[in-house]
N, C-alpha and C. Protein backbone atom coordinates (compact mmCIF):
# COMPACT_ATOMS: atom_id res chain seq x y z
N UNK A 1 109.56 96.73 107.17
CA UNK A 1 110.48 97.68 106.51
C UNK A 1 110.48 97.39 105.01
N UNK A 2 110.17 98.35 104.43
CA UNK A 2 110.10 98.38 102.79
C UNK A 2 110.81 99.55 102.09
N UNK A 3 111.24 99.02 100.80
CA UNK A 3 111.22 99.91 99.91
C UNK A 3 110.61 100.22 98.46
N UNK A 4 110.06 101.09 98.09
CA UNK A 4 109.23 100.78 96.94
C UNK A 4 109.40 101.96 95.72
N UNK A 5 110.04 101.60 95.17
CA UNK A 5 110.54 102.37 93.55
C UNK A 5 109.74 102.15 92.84
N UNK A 6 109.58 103.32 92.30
CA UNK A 6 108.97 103.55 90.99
C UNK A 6 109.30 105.02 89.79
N UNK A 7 108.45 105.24 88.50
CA UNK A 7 109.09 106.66 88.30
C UNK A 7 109.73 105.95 86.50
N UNK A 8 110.41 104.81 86.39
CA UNK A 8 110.64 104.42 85.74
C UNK A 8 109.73 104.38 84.38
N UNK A 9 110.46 104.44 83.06
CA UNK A 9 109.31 104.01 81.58
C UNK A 9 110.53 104.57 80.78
N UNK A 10 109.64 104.53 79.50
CA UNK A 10 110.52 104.95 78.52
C UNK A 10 110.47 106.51 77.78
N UNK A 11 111.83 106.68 77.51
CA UNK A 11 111.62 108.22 76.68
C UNK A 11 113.04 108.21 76.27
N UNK A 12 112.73 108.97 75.14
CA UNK A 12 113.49 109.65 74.29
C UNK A 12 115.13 109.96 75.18
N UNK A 13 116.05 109.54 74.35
CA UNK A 13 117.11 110.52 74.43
C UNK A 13 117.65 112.14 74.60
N UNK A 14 118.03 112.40 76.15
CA UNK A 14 117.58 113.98 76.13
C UNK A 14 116.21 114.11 77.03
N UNK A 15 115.35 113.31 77.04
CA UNK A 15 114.30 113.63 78.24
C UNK A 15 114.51 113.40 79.33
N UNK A 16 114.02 113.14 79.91
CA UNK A 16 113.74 113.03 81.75
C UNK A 16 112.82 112.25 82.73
N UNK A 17 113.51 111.99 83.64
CA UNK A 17 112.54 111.19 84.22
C UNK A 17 113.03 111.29 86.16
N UNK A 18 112.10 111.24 86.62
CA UNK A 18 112.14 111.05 88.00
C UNK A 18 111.61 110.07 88.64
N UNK A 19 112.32 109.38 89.76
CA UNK A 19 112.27 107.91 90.09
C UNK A 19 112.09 108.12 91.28
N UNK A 20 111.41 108.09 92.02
CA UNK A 20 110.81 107.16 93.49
C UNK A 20 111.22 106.53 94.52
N UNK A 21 111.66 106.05 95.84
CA UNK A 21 111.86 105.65 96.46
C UNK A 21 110.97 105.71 97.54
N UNK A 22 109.84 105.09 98.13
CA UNK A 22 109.23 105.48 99.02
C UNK A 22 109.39 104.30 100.33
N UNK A 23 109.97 104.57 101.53
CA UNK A 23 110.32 104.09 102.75
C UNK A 23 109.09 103.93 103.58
N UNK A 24 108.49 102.43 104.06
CA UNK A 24 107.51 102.59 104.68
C UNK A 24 108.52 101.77 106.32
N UNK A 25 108.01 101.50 107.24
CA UNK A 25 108.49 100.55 108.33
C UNK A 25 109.66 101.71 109.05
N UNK A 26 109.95 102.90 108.73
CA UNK A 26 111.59 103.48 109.23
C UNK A 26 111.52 105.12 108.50
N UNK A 27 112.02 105.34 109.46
CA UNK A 27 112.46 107.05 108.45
C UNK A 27 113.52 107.01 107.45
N UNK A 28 113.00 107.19 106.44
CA UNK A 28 114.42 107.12 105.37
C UNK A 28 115.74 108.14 105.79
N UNK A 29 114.72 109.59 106.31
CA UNK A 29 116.19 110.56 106.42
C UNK A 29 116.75 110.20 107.29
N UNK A 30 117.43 108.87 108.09
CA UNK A 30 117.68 108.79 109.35
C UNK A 30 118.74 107.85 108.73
N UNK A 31 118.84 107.42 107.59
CA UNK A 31 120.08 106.47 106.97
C UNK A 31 120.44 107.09 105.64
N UNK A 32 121.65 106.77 105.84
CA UNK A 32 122.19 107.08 103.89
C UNK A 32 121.33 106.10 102.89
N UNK A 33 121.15 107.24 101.65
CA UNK A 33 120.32 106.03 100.87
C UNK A 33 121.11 106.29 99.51
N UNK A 34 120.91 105.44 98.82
CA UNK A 34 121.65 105.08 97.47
C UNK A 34 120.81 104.54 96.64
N UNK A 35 120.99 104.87 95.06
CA UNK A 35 120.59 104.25 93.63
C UNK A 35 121.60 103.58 93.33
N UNK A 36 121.45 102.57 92.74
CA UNK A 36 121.69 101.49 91.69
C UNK A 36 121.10 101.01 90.72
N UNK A 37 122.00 100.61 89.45
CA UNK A 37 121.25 100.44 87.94
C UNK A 37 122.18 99.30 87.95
N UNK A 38 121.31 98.35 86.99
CA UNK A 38 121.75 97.20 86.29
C UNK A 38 121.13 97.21 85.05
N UNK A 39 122.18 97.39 83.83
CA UNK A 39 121.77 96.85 82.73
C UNK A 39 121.73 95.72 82.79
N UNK A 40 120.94 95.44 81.27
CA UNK A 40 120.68 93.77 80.25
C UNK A 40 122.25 93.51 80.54
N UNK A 41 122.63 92.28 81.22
CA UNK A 41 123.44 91.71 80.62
C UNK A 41 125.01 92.00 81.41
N UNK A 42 125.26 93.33 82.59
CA UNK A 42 125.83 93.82 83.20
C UNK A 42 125.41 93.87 84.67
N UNK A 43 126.97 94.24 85.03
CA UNK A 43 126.71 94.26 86.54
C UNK A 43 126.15 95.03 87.43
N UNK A 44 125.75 94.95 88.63
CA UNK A 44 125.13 96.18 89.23
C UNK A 44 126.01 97.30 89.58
N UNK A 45 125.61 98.76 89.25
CA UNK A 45 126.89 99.51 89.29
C UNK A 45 125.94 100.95 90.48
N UNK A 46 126.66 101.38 91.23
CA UNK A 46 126.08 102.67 91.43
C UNK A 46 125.81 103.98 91.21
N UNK A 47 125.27 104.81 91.12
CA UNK A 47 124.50 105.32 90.33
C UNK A 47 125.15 106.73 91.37
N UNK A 48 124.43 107.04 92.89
CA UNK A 48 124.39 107.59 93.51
C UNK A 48 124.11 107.41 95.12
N UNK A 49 124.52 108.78 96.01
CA UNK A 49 124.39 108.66 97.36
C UNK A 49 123.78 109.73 98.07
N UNK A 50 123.10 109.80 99.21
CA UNK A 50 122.99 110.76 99.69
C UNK A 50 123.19 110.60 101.29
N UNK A 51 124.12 111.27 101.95
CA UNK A 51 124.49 111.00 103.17
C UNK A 51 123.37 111.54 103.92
N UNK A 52 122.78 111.05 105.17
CA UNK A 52 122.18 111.56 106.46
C UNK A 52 122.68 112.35 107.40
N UNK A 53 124.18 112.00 107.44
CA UNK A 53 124.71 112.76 108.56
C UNK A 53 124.43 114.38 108.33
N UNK A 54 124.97 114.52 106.66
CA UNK A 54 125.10 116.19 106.57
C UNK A 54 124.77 116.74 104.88
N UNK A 55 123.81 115.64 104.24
CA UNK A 55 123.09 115.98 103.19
C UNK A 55 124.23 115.82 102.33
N UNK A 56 125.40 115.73 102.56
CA UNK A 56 126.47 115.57 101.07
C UNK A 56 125.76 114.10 99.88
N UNK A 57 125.95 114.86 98.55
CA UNK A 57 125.59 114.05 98.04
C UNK A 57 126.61 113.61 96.75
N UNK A 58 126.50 112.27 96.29
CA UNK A 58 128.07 112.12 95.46
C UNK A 58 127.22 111.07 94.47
N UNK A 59 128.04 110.98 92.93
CA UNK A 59 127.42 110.42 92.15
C UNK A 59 128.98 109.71 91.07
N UNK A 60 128.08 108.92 90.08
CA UNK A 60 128.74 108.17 89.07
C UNK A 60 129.27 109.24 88.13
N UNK A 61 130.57 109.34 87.76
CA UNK A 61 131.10 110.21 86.98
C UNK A 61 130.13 110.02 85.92
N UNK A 62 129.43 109.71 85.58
CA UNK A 62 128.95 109.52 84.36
C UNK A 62 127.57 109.81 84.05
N UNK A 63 126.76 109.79 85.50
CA UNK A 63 125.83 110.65 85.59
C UNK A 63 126.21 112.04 86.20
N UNK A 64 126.89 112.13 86.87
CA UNK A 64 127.36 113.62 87.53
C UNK A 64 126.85 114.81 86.89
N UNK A 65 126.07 115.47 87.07
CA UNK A 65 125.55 117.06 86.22
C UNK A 65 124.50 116.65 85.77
N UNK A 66 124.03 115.63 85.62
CA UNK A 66 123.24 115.03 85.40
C UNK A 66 121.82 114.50 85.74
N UNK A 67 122.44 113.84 86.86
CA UNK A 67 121.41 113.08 87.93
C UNK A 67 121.57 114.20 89.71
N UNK A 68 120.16 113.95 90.03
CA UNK A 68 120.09 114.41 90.78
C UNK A 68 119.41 113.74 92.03
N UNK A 69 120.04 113.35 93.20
CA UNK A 69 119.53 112.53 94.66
C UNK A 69 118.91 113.63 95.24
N UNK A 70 117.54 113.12 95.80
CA UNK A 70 117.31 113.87 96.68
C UNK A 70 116.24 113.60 97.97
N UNK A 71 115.91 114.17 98.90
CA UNK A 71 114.83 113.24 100.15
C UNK A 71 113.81 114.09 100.24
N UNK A 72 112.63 114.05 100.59
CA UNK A 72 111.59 114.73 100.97
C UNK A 72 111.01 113.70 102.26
N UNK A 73 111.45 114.49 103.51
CA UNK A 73 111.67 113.83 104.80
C UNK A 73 110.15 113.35 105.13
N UNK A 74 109.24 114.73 104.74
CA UNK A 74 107.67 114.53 105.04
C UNK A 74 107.20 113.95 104.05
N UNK A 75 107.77 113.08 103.10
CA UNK A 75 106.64 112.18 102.52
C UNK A 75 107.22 110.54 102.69
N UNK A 76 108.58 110.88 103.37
CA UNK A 76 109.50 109.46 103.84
C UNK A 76 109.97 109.11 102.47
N UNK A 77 110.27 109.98 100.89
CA UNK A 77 110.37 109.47 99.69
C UNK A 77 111.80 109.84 99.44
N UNK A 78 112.66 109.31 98.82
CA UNK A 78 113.64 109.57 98.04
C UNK A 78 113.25 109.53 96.66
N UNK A 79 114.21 110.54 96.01
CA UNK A 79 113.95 110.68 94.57
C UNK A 79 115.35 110.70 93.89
N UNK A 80 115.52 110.43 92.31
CA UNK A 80 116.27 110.51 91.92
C UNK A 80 116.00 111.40 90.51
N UNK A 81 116.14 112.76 90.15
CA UNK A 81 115.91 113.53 89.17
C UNK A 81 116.74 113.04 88.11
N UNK A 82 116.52 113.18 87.06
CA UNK A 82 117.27 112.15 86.02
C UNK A 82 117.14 113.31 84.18
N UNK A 83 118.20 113.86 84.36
CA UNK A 83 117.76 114.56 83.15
C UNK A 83 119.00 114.12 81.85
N UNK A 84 118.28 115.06 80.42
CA UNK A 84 119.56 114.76 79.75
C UNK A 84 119.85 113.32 79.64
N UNK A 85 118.83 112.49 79.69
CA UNK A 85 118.60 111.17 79.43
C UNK A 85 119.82 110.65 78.40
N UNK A 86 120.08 109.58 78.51
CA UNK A 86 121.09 108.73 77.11
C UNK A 86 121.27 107.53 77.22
N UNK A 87 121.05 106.82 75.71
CA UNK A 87 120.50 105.01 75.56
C UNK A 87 121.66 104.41 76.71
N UNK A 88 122.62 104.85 77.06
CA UNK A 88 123.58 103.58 78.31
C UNK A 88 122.83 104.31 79.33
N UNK A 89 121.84 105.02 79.59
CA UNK A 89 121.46 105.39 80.99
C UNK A 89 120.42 103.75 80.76
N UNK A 90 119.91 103.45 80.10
CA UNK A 90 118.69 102.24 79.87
C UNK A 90 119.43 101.22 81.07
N UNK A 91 118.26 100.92 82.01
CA UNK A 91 118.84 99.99 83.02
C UNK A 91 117.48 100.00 84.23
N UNK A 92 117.66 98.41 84.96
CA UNK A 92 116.66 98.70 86.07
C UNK A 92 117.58 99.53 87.23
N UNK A 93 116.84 100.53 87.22
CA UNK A 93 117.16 101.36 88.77
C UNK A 93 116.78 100.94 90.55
N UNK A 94 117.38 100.65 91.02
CA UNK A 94 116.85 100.12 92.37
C UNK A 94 117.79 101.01 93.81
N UNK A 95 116.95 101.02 94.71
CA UNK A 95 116.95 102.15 95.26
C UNK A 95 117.39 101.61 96.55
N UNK A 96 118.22 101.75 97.84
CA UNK A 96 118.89 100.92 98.60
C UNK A 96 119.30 101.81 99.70
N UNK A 97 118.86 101.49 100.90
CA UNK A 97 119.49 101.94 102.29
C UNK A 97 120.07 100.59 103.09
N UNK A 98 120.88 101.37 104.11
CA UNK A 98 120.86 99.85 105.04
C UNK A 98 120.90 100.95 106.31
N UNK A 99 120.12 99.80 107.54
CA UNK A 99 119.37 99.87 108.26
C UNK A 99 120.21 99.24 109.64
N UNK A 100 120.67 99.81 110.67
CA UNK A 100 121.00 99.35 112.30
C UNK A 100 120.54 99.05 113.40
N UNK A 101 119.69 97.94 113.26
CA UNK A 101 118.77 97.40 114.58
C UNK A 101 119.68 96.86 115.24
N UNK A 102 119.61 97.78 116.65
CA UNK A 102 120.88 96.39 117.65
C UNK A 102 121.78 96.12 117.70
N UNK A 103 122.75 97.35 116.58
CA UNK A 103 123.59 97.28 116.21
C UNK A 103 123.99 95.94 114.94
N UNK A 104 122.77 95.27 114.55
CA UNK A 104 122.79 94.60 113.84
C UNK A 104 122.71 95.37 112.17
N UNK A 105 123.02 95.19 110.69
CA UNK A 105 122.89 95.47 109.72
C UNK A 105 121.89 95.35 109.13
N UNK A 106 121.05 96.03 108.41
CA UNK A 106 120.26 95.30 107.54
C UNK A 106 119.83 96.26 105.92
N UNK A 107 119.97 95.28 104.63
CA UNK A 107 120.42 96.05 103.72
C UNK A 107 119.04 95.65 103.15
N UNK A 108 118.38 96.87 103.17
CA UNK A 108 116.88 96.75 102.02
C UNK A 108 117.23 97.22 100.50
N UNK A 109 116.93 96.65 99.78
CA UNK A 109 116.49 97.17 98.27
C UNK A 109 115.16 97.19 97.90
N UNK A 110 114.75 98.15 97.22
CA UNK A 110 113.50 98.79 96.40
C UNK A 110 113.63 97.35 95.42
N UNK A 111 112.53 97.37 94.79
CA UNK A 111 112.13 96.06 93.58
C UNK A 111 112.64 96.54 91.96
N UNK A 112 113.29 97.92 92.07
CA UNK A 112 113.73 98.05 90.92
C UNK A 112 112.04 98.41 89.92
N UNK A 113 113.04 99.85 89.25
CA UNK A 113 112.52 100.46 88.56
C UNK A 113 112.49 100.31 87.16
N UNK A 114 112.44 100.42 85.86
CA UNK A 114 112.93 99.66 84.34
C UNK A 114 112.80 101.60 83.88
N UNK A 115 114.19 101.86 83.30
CA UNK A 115 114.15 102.82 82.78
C UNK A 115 114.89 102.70 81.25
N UNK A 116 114.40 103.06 80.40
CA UNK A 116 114.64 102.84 79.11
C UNK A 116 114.66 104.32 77.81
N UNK A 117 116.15 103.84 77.54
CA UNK A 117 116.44 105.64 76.76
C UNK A 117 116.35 105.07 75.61
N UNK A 118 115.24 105.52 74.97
CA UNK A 118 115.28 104.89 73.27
C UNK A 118 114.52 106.26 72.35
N UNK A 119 115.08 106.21 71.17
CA UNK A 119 113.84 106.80 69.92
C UNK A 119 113.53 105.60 69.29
């Protein structure tokens, strides 16, 4: 079971970028999946969600209108659309489901993405 982010680099303030999540070992649409960013120097904060049960999707007031979650079931990928870029968006992005074997838990994270809002 993996997760593997990517999508991440740098651009301008105001550009865009789309980020990656690709699920190998499990069907991603079969669990809620979530983004997370950590800046330099700060804590890990969340970003966004997207439920399985019924596609509702909910975000960081602060990306809200902003950012966009989303799944593409046939390629097993989550994405995160990212527009309207701005220098506090700068942070590694990492990409996160958790997983119920056996009724047991299990919480994967992506390796983190490096996204960077600069001129």
């Amino acid at each position: 079971v993996q997760l593997q982010a990517c999508g991440g680099g740098l651009v301008q303030p105001g550009g865009y970028l789309r980020l990656s999540c690709a699920a190998s070992g499990f069907r991603l649409n079969y669990h809620n999946i979530a983004w997370f960013r950590q800046a330099p120097g700060k804590e890990r904060e969340w970003v966004s969600c997207l439920s399985e049960s019924d596609g509702t999707t909910d975000y960081e007031d602060s990306v809200r209108d902003r950012f966009t979650i989303s799944i593409d079931s046939a390629k097993n990928t989550a994405y995160l659309q990212m527009n309207s870029l701005k220098p506090e968006d700068t942070a590694v992005y990492l990409c996160y489901t958790r997983v119920v074997i056996n009724a047991v838990e299990y919480d994967y994270w992506g390796q983190g993405t490096e996204v960077t809002v600069s001129s």
